[in-house]
N, C-alpha and C. Protein backbone atom coordinates (compact mmCIF):
# COMPACT_ATOMS: atom_id res chain seq x y z
N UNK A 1 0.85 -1.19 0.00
CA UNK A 1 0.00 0.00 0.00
C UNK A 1 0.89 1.24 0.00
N UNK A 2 0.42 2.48 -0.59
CA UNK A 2 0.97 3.62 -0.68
C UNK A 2 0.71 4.34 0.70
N UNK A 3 2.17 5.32 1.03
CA UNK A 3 2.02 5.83 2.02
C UNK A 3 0.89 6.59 2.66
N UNK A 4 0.62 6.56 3.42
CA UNK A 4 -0.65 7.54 3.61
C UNK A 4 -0.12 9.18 4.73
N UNK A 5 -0.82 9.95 3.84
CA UNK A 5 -0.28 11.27 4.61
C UNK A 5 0.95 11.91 4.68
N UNK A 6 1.85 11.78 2.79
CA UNK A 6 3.33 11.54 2.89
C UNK A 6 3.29 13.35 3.25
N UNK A 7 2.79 14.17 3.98
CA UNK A 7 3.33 15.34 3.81
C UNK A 7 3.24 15.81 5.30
N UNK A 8 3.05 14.24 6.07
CA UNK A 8 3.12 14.36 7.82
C UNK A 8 4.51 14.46 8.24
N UNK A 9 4.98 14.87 9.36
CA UNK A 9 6.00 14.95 9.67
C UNK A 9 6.62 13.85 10.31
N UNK A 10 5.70 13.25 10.97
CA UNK A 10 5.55 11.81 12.08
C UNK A 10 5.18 10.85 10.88
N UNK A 11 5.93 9.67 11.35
CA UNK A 11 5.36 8.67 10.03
C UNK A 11 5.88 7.29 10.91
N UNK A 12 4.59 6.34 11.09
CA UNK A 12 4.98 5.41 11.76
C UNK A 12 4.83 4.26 10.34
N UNK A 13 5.91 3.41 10.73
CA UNK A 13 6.18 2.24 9.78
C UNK A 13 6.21 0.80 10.09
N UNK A 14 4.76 0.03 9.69
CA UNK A 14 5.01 -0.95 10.24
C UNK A 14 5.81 -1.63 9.31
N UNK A 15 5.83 -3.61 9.58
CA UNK A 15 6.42 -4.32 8.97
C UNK A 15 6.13 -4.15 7.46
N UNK A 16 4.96 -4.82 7.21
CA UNK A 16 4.05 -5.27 5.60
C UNK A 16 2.66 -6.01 6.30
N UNK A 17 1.60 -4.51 5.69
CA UNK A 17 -0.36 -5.22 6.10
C UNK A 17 -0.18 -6.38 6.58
N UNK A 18 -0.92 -6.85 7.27
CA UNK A 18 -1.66 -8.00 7.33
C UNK A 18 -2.53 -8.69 6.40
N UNK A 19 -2.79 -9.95 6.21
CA UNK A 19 -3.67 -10.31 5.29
C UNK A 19 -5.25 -9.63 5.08
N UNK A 20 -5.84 -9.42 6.26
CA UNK A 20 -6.92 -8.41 6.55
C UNK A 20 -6.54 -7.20 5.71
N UNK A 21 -5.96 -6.50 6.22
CA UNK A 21 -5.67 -5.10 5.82
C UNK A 21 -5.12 -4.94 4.28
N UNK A 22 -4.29 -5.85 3.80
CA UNK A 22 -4.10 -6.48 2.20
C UNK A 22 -5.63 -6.76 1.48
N UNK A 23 -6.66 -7.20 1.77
CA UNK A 23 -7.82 -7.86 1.01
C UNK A 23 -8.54 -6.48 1.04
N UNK A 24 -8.62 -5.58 2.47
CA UNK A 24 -9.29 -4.41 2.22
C UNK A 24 -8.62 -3.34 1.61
N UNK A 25 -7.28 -3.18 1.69
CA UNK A 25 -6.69 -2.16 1.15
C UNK A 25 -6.45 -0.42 1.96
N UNK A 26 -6.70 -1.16 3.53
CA UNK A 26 -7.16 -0.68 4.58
C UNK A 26 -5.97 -0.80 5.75
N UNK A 27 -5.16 0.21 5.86
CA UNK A 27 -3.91 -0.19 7.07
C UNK A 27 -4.59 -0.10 8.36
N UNK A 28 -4.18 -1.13 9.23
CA UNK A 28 -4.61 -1.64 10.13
C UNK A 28 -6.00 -1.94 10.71
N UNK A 29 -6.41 -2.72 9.64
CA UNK A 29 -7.88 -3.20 9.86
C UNK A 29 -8.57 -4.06 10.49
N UNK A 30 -7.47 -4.80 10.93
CA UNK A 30 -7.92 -6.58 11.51
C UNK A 30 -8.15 -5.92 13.35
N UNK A 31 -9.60 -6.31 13.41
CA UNK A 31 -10.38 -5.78 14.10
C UNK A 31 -9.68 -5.94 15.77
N UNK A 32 -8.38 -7.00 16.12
CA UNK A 32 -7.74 -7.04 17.00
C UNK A 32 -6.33 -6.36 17.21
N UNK A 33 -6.19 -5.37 15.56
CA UNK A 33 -5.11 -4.23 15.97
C UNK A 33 -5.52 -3.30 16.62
N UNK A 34 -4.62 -2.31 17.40
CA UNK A 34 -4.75 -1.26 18.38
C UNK A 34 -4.19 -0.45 18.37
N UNK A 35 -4.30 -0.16 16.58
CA UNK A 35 -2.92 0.88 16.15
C UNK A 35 -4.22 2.27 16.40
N UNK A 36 -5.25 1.99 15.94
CA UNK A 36 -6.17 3.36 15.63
C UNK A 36 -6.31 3.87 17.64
N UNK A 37 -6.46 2.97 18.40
CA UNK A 37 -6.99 2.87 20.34
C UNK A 37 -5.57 3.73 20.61
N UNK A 38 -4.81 2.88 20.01
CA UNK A 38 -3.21 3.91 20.44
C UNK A 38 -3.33 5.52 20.44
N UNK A 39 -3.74 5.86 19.30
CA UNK A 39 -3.68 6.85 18.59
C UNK A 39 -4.95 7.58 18.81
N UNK A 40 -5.68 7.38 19.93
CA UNK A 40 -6.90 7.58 20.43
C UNK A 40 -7.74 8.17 18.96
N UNK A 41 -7.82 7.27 18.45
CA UNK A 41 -8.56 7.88 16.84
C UNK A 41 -9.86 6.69 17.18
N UNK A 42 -11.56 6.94 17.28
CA UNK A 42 -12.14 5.91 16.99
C UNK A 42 -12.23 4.93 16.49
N UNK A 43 -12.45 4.22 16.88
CA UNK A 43 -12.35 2.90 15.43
C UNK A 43 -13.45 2.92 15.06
N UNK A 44 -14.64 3.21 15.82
CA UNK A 44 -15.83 3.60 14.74
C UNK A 44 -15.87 4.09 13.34
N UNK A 45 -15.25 5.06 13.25
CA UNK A 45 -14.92 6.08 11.97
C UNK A 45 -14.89 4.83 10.88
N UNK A 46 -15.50 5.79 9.96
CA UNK A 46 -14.73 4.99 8.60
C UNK A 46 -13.91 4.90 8.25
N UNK A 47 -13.11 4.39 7.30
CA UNK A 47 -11.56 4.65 7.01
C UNK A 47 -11.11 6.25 6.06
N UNK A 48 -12.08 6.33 6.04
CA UNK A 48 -11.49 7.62 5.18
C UNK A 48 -11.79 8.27 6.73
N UNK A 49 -12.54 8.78 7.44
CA UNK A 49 -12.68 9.68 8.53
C UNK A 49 -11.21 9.15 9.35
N UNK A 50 -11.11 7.73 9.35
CA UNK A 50 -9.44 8.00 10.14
C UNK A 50 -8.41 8.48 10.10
N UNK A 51 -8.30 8.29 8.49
CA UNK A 51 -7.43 8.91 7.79
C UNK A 51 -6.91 10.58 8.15
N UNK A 52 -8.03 10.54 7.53
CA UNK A 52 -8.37 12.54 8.35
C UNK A 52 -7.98 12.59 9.66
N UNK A 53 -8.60 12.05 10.66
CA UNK A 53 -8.23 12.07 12.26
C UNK A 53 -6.55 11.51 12.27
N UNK A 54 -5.66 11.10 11.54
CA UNK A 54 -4.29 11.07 11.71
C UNK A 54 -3.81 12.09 10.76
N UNK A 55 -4.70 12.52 9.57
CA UNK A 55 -3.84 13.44 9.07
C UNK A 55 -3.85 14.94 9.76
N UNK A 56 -4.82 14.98 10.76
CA UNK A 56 -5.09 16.07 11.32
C UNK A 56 -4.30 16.02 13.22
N UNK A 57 -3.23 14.88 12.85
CA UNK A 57 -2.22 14.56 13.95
C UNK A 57 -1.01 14.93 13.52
N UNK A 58 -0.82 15.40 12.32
CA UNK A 58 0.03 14.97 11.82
C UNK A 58 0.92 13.97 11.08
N UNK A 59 0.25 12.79 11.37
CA UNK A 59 0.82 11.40 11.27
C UNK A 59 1.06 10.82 9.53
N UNK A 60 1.52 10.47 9.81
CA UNK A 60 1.03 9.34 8.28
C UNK A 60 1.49 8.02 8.50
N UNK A 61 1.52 7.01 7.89
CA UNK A 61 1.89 5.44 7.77
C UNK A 61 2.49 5.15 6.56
N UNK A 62 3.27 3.87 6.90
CA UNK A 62 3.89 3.24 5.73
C UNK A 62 4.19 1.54 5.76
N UNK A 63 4.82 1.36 4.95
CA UNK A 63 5.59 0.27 5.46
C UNK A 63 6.90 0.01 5.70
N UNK A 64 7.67 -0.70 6.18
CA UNK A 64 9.55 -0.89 5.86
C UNK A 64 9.45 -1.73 4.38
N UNK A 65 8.69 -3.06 4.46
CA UNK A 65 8.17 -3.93 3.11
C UNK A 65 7.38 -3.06 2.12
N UNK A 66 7.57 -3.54 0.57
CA UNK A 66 6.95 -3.35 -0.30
C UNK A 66 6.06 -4.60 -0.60
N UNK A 67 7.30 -5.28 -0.72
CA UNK A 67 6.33 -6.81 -0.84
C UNK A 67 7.22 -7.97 -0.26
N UNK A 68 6.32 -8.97 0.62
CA UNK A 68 7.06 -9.64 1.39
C UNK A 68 5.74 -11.12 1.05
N UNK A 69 6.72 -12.37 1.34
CA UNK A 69 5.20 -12.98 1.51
C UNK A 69 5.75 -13.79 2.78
N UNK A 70 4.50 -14.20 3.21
CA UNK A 70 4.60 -15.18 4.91
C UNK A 70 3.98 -16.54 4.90
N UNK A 71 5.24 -17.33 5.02
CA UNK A 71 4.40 -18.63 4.61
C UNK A 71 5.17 -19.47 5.72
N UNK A 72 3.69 -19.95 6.88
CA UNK A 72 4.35 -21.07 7.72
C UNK A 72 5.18 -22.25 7.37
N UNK A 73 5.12 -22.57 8.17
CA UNK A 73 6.21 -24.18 8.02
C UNK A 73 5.65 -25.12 6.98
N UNK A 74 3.87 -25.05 7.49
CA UNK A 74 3.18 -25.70 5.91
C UNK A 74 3.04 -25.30 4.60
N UNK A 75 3.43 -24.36 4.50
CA UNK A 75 3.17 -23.17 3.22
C UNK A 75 2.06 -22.25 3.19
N UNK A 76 1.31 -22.11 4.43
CA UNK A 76 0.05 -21.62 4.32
C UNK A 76 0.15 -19.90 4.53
N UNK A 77 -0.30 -19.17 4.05
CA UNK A 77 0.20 -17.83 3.79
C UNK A 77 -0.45 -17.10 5.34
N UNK A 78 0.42 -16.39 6.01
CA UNK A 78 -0.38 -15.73 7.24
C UNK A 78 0.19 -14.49 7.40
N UNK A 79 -0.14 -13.64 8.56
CA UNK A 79 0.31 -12.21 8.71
C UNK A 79 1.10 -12.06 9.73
N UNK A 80 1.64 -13.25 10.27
CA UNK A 80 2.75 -13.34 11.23
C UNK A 80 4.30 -12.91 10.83
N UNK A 81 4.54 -11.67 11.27
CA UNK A 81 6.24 -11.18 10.44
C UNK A 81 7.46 -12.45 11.32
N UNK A 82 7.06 -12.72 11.83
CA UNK A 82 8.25 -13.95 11.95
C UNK A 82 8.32 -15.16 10.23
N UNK A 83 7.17 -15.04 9.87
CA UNK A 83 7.12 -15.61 8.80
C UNK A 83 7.83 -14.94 7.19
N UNK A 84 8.52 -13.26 7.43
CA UNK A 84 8.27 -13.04 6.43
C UNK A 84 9.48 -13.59 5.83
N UNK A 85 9.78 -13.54 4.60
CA UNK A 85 10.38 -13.95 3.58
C UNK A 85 10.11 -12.98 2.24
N UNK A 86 11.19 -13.35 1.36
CA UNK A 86 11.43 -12.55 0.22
C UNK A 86 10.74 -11.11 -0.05
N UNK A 87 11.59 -10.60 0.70
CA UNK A 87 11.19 -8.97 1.35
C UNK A 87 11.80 -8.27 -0.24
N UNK A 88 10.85 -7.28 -0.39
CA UNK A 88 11.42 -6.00 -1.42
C UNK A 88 10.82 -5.06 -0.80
N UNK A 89 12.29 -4.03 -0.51
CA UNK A 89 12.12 -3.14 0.31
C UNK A 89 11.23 -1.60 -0.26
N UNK A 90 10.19 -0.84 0.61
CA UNK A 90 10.51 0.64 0.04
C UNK A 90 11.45 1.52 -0.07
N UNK A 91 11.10 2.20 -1.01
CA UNK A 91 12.29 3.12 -1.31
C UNK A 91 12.32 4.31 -0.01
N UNK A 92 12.83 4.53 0.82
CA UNK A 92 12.44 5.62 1.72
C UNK A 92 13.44 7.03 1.71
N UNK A 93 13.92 7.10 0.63
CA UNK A 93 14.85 8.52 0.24
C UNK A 93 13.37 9.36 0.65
N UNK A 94 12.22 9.39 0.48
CA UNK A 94 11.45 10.51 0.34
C UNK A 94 11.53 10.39 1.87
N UNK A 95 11.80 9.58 3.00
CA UNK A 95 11.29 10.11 4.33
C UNK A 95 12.52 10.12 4.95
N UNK A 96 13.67 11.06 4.53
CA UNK A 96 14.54 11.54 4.76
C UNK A 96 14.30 12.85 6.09
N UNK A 97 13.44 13.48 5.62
CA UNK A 97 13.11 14.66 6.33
C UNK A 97 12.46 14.19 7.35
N UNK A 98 11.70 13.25 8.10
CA UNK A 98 10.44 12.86 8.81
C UNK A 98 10.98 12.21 9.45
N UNK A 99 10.07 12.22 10.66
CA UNK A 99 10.57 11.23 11.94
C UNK A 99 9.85 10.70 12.42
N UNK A 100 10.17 9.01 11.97
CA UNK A 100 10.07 7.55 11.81
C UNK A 100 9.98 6.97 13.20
N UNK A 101 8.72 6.69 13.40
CA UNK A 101 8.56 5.46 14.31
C UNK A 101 8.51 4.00 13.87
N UNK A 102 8.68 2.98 14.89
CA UNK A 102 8.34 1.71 13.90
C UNK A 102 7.60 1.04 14.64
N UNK A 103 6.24 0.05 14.15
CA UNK A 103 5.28 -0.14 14.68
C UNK A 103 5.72 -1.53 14.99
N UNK A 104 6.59 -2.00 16.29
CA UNK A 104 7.13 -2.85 16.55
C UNK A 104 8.48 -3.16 16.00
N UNK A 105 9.34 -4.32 16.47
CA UNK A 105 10.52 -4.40 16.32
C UNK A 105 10.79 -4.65 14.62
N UNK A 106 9.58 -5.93 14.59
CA UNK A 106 10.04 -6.56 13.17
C UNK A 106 9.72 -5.11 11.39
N UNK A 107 9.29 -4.26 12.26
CA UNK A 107 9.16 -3.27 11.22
C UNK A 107 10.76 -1.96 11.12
N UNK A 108 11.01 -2.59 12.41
CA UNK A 108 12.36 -1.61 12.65
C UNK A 108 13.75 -2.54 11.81
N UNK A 109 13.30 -3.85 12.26
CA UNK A 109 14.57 -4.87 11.66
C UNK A 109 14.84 -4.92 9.84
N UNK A 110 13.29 -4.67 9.03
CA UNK A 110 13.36 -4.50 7.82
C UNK A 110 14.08 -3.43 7.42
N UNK A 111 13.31 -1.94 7.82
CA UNK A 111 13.97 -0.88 8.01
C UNK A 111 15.38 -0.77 7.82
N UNK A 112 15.87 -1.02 8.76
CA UNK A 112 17.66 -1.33 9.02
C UNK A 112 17.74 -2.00 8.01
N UNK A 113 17.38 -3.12 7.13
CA UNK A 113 18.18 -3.47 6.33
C UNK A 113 18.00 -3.21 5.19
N UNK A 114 16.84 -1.87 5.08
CA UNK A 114 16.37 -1.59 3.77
C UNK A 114 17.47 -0.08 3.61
N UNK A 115 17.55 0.33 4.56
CA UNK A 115 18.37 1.49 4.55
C UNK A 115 20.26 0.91 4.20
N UNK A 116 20.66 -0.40 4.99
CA UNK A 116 21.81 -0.65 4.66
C UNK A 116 22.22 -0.89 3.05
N UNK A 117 21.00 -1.78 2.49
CA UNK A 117 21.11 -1.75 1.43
C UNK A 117 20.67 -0.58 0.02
N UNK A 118 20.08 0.08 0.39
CA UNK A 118 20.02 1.67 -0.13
C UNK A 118 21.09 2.55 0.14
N UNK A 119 21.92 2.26 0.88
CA UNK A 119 23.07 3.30 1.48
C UNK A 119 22.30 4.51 1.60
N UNK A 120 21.03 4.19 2.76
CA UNK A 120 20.90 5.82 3.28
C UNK A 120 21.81 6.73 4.29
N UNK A 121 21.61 7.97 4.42
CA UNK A 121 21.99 8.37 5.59
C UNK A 121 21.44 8.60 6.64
N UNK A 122 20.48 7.55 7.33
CA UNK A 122 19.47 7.47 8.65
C UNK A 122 20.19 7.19 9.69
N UNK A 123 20.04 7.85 10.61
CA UNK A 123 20.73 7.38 11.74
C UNK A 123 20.27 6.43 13.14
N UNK A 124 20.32 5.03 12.70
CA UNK A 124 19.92 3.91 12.82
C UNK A 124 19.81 4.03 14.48
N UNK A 125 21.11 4.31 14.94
CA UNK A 125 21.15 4.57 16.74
C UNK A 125 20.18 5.10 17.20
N UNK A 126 19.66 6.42 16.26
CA UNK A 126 19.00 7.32 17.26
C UNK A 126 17.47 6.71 16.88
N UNK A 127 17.61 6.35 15.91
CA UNK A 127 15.71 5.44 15.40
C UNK A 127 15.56 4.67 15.95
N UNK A 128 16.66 3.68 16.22
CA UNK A 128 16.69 2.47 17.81
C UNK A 128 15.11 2.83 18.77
N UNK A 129 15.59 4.08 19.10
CA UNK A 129 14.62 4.64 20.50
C UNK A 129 13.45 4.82 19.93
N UNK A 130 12.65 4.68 18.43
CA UNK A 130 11.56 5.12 18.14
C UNK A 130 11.13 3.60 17.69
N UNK A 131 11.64 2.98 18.03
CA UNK A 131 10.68 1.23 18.32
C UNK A 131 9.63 1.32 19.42
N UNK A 132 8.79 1.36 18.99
CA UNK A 132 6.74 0.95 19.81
C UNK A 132 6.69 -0.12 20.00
N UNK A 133 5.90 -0.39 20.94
CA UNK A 133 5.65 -1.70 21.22
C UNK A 133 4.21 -2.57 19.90
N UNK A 134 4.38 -3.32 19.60
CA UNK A 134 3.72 -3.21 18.65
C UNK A 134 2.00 -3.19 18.89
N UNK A 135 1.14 -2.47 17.40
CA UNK A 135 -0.48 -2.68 17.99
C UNK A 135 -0.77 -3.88 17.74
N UNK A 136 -0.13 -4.62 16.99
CA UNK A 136 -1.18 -6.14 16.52
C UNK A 136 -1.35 -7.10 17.90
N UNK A 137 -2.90 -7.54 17.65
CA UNK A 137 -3.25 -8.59 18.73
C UNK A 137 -2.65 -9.12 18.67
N UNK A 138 -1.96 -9.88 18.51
CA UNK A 138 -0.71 -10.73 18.58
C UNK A 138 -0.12 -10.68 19.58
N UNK A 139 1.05 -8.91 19.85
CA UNK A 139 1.67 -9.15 20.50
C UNK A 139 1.05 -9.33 22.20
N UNK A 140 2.09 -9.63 22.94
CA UNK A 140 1.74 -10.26 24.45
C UNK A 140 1.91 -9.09 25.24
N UNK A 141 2.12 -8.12 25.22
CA UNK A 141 2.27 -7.22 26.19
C UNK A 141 0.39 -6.50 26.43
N UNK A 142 -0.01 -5.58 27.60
CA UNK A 142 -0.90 -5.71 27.97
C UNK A 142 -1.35 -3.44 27.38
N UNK A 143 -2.48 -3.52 27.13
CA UNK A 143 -2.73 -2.77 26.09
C UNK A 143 -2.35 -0.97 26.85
N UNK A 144 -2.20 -0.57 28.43
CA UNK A 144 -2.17 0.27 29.26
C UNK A 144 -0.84 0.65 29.18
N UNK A 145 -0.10 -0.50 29.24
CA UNK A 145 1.62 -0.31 28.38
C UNK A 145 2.15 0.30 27.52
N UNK A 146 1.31 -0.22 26.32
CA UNK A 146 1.61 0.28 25.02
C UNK A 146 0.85 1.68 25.27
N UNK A 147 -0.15 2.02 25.70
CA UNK A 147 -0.85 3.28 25.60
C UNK A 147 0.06 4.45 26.12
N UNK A 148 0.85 3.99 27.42
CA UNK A 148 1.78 4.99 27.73
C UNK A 148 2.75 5.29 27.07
N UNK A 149 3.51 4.10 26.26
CA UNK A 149 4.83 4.57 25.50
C UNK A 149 4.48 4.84 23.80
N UNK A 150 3.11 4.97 23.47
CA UNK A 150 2.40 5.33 22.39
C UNK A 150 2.10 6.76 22.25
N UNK A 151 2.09 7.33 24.15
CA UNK A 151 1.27 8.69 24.52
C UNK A 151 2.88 9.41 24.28
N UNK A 152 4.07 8.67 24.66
CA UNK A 152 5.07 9.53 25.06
C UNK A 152 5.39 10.35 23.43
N UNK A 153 5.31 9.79 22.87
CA UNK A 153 5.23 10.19 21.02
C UNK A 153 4.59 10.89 20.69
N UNK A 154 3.08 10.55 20.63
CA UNK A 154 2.34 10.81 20.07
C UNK A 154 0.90 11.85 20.70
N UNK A 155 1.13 11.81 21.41
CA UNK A 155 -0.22 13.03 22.37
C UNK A 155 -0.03 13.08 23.75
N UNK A 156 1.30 13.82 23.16
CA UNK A 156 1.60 14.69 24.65
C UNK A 156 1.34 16.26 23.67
């Protein structure tokens, strides 16, 4: 998916959609992410009204992946980034100027190696510290957690 809101200053980057969010065409849609609760944006809203409610944060989204695919041990395709494989990276010369969060680790680990192999000039140390805990149901940490080190970023 294309960036959304490339003229935000804040730009959080996850790994690569989910299968949910791939079929709708919809970043972070799978009804057990907690990227929109983070970002105290309703999830009621439609997706275009969210849109608006982050572009009116400033924010925008992306990915570290362009195209990645995830295929368990059986071959069965899922949205688990421990699964990903044959990653093609975005180009991120345009978010040179902007400052990059990453929506969990495995979106920070692409990152890093999309920049090593682009020979950007990002400064990887100091983006270290802009790793989130991630929104997908998935991860195990407990949602009051993430809300505080989501708030320290993003709505103070």
């Amino acid at each position: 998916m294309d960036i959304i809101n490339p003229e935000a200053y804040r730009i959080v980057l996850g790994s690569f959609p989910g299968n949910i969010s791939n079929m709708k065409g919809e970043y972070y849609s799978h009804p057990s992410n907690w990227f929109w609760k983070l970002l105290h944006i309703n999830t009621e809203l439609s997706y275009s009204e969210k849109m608006k409610a982050l572009a009116d944060k400033d924010i925008g989204c992306w990915d570290s992946l362009e195209y990645c695919t995830r295929l368990n041990k059986l071959g069965k395709e899922t949205s688990l980034d421990k699964n990903i494989q044959n990653q093609e990276y975005n180009d991120f010369k345009k978010l040179l100027d902007k400052d990059l969060y990453f929506n969990g680790q495995a979106a920070f680990i692409e990152f890093k190696n999309a920049v090593k192999k682009q020979n950007l000039p990002f400064d990887l140390e100091k983006l270290s510290e802009h790793i989130l805990p991630s929104s997908s149901g998935l991860w195990h940490g407990d949602f009051a957690m993430r809300q505080q080190i989501w708030n320290e970023f993003f709505n103070n």
